[in-house]
N, C-alpha and C. Protein backbone atom coordinates (compact mmCIF):
# COMPACT_ATOMS: atom_id res chain seq x y z
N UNK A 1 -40.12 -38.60 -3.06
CA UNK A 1 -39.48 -38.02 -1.91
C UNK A 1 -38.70 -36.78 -2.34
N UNK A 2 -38.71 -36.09 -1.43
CA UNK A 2 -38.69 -34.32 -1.99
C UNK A 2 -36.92 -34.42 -1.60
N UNK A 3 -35.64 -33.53 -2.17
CA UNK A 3 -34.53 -33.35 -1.91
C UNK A 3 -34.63 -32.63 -1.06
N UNK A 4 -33.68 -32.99 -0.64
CA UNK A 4 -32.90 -31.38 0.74
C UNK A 4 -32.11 -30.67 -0.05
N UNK A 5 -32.07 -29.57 -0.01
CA UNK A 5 -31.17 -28.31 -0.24
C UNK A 5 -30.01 -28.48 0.95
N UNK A 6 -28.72 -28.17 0.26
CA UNK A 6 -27.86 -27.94 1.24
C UNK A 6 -27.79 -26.70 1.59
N UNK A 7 -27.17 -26.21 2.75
CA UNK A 7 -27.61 -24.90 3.57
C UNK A 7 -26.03 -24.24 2.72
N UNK A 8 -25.66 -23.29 2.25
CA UNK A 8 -24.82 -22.93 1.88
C UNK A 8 -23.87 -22.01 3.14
N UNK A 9 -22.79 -22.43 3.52
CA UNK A 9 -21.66 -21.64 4.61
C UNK A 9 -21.97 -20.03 4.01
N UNK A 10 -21.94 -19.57 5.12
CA UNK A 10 -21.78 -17.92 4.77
C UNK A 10 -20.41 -17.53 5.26
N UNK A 11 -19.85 -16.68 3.88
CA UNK A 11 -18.44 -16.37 4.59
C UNK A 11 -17.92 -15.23 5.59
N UNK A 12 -17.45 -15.26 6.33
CA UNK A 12 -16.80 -14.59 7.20
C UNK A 12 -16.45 -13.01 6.85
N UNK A 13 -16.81 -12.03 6.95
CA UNK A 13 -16.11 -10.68 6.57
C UNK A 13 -15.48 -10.29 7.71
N UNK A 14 -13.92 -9.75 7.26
CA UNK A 14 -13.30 -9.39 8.45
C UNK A 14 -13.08 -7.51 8.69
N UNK A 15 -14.18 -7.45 7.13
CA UNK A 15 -13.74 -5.83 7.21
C UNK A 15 -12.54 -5.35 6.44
N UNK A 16 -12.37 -4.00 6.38
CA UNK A 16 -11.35 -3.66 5.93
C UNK A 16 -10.14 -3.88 6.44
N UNK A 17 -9.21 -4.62 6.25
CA UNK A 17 -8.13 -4.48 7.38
C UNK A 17 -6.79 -4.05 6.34
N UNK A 18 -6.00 -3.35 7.12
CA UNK A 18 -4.59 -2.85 6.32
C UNK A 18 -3.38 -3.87 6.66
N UNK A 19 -2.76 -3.51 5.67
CA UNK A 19 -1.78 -4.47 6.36
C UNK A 19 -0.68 -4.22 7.22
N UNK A 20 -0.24 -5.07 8.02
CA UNK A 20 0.50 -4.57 9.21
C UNK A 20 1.99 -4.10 9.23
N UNK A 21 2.27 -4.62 8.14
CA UNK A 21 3.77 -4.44 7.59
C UNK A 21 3.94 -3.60 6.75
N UNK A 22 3.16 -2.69 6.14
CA UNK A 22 2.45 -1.43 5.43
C UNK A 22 2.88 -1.64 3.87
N UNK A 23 4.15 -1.11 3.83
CA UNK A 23 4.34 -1.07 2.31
C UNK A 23 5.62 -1.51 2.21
N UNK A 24 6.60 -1.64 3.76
CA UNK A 24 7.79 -2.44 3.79
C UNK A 24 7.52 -3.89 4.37
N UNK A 25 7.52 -4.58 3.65
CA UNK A 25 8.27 -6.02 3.61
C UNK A 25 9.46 -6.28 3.81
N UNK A 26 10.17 -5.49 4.23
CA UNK A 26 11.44 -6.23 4.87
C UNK A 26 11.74 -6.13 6.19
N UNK A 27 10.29 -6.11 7.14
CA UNK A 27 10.16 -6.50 8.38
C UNK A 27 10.19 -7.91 8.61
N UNK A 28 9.44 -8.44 7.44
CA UNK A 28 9.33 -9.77 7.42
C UNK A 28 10.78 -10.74 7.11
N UNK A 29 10.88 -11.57 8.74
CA UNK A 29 12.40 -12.05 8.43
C UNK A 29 12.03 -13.65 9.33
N UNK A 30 12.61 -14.86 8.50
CA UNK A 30 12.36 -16.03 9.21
C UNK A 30 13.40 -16.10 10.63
N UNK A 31 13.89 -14.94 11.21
CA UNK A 31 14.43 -15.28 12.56
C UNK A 31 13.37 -14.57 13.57
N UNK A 32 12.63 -13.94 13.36
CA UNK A 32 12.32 -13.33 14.19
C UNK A 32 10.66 -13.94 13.99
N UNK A 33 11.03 -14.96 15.42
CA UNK A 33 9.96 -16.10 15.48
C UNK A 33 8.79 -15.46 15.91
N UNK A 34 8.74 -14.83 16.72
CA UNK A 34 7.64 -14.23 17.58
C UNK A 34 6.64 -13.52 16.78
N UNK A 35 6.98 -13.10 15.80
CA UNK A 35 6.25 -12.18 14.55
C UNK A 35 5.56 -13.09 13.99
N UNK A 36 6.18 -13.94 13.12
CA UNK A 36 5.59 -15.01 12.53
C UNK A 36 4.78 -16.24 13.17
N UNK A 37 5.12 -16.36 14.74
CA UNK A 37 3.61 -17.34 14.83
C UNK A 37 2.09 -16.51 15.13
N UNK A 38 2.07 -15.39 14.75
CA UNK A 38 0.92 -14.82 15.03
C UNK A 38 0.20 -14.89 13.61
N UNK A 39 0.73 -15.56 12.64
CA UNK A 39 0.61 -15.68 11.12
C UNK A 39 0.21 -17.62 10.73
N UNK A 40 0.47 -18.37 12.31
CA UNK A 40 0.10 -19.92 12.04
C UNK A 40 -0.82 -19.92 12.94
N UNK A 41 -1.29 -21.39 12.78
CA UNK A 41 -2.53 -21.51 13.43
C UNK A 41 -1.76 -22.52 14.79
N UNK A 42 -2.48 -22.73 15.97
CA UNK A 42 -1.51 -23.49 16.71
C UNK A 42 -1.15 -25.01 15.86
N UNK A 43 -1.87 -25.80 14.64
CA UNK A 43 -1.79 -26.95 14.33
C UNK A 43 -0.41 -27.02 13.25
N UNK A 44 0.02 -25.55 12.96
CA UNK A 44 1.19 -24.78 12.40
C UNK A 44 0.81 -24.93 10.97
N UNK A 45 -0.19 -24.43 10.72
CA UNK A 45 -1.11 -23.75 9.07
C UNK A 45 -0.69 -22.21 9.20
N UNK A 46 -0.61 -21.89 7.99
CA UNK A 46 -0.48 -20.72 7.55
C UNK A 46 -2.06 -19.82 7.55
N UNK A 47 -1.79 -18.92 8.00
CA UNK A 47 -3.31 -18.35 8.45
C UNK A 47 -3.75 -17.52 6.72
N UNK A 48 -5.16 -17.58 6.35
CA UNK A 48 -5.16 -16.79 5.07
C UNK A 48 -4.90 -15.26 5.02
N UNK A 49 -4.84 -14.73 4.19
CA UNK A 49 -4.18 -12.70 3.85
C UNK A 49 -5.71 -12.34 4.51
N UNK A 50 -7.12 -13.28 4.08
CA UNK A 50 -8.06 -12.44 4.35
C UNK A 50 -8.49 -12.63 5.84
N UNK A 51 -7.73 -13.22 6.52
CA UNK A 51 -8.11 -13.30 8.17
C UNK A 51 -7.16 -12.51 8.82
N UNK A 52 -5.90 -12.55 8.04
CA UNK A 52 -4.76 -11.85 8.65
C UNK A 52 -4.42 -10.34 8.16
N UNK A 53 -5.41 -9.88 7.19
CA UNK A 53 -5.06 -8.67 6.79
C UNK A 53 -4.17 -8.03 6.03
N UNK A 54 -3.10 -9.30 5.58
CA UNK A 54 -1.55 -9.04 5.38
C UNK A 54 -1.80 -8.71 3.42
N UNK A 55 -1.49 -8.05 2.52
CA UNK A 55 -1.76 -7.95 1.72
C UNK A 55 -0.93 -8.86 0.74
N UNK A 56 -1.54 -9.13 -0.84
CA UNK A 56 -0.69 -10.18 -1.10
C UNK A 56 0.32 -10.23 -1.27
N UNK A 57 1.43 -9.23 -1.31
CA UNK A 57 3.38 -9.28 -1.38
C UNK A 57 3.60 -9.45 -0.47
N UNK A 58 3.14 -9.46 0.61
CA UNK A 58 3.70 -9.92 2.05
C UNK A 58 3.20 -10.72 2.36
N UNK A 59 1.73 -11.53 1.82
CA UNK A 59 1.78 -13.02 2.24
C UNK A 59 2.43 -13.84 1.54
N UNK A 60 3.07 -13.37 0.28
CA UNK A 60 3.67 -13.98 -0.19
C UNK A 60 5.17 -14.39 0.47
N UNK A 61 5.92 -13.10 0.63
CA UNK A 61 6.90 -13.37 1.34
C UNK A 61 6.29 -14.09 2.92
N UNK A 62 5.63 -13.55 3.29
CA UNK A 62 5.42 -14.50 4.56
C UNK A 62 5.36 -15.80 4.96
N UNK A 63 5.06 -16.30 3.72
CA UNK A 63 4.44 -17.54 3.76
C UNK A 63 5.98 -18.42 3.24
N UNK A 64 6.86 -17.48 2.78
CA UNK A 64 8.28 -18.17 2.28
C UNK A 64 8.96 -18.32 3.65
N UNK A 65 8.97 -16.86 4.45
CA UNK A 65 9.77 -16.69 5.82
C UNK A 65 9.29 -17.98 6.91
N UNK A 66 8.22 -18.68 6.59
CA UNK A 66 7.48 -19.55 7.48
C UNK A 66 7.61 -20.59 7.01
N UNK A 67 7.82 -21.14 5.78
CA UNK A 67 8.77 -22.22 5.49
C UNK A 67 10.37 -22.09 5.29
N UNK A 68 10.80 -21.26 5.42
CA UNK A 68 12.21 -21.07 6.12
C UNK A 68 12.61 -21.28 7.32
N UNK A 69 11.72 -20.96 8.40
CA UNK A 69 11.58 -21.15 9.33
C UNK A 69 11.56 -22.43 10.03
N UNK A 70 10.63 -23.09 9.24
CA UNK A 70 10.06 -24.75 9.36
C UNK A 70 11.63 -25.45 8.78
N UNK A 71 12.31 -24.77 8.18
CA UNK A 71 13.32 -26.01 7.25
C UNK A 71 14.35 -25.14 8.49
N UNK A 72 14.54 -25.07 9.10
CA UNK A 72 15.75 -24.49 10.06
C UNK A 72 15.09 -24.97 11.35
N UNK A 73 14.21 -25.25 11.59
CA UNK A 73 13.20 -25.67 13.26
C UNK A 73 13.04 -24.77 13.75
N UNK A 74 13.07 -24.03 13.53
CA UNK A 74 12.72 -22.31 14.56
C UNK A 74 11.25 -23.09 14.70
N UNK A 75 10.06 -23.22 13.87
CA UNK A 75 8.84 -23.53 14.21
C UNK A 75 8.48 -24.56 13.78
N UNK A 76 7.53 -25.38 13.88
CA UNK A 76 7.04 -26.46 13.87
C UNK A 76 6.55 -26.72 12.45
N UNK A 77 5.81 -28.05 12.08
CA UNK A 77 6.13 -28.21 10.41
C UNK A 77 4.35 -28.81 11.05
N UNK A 78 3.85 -28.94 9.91
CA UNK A 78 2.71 -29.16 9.65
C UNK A 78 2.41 -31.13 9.88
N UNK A 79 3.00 -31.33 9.97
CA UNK A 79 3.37 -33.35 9.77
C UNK A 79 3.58 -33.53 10.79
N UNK A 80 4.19 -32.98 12.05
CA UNK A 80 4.16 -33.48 13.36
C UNK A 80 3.19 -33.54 14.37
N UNK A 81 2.18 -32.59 14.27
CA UNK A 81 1.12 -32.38 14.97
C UNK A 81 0.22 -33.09 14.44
């Protein structure tokens, strides 16, 4: 009996994208909620740099401002949903 090949996922290209916060990062602030849920998913995941465009010093900080966020309740934590 002959194997199946698994079909391999093809990944997603989103293109070139810049990042939105350019070369200042200190837009990025865990009070200012409205900014940062455009960066979770509604299940409150952190969205990746390559869907979001955000380059890596600012997903880095981003991804701190969004668990800052989560430890103060401004937004939702990943365990409740």
């Amino acid at each position: 009996m002959a194997k199946r090949r698994k079909k391999k996922k093809k990944k997603q290209y989103f293109g070139n994208l810049k990042c939105p916060f350019g070369k200042d990062s200190s837009q990025i602030n865990y009070k200012d909620v409205y900014t940062l849920k455009k960066y979770i998913t509604t299940r409150g995941r952190i969205l990746q740099s390559e869907r979001t465009g955000v380059c890596q010093k600012c997903q880095r900080k981003l991804s701190r401002e969004i668990k800052r966020a989560r430890y103060m309740a401004l937004l939702p934590t990943n365990e409740l949903l």
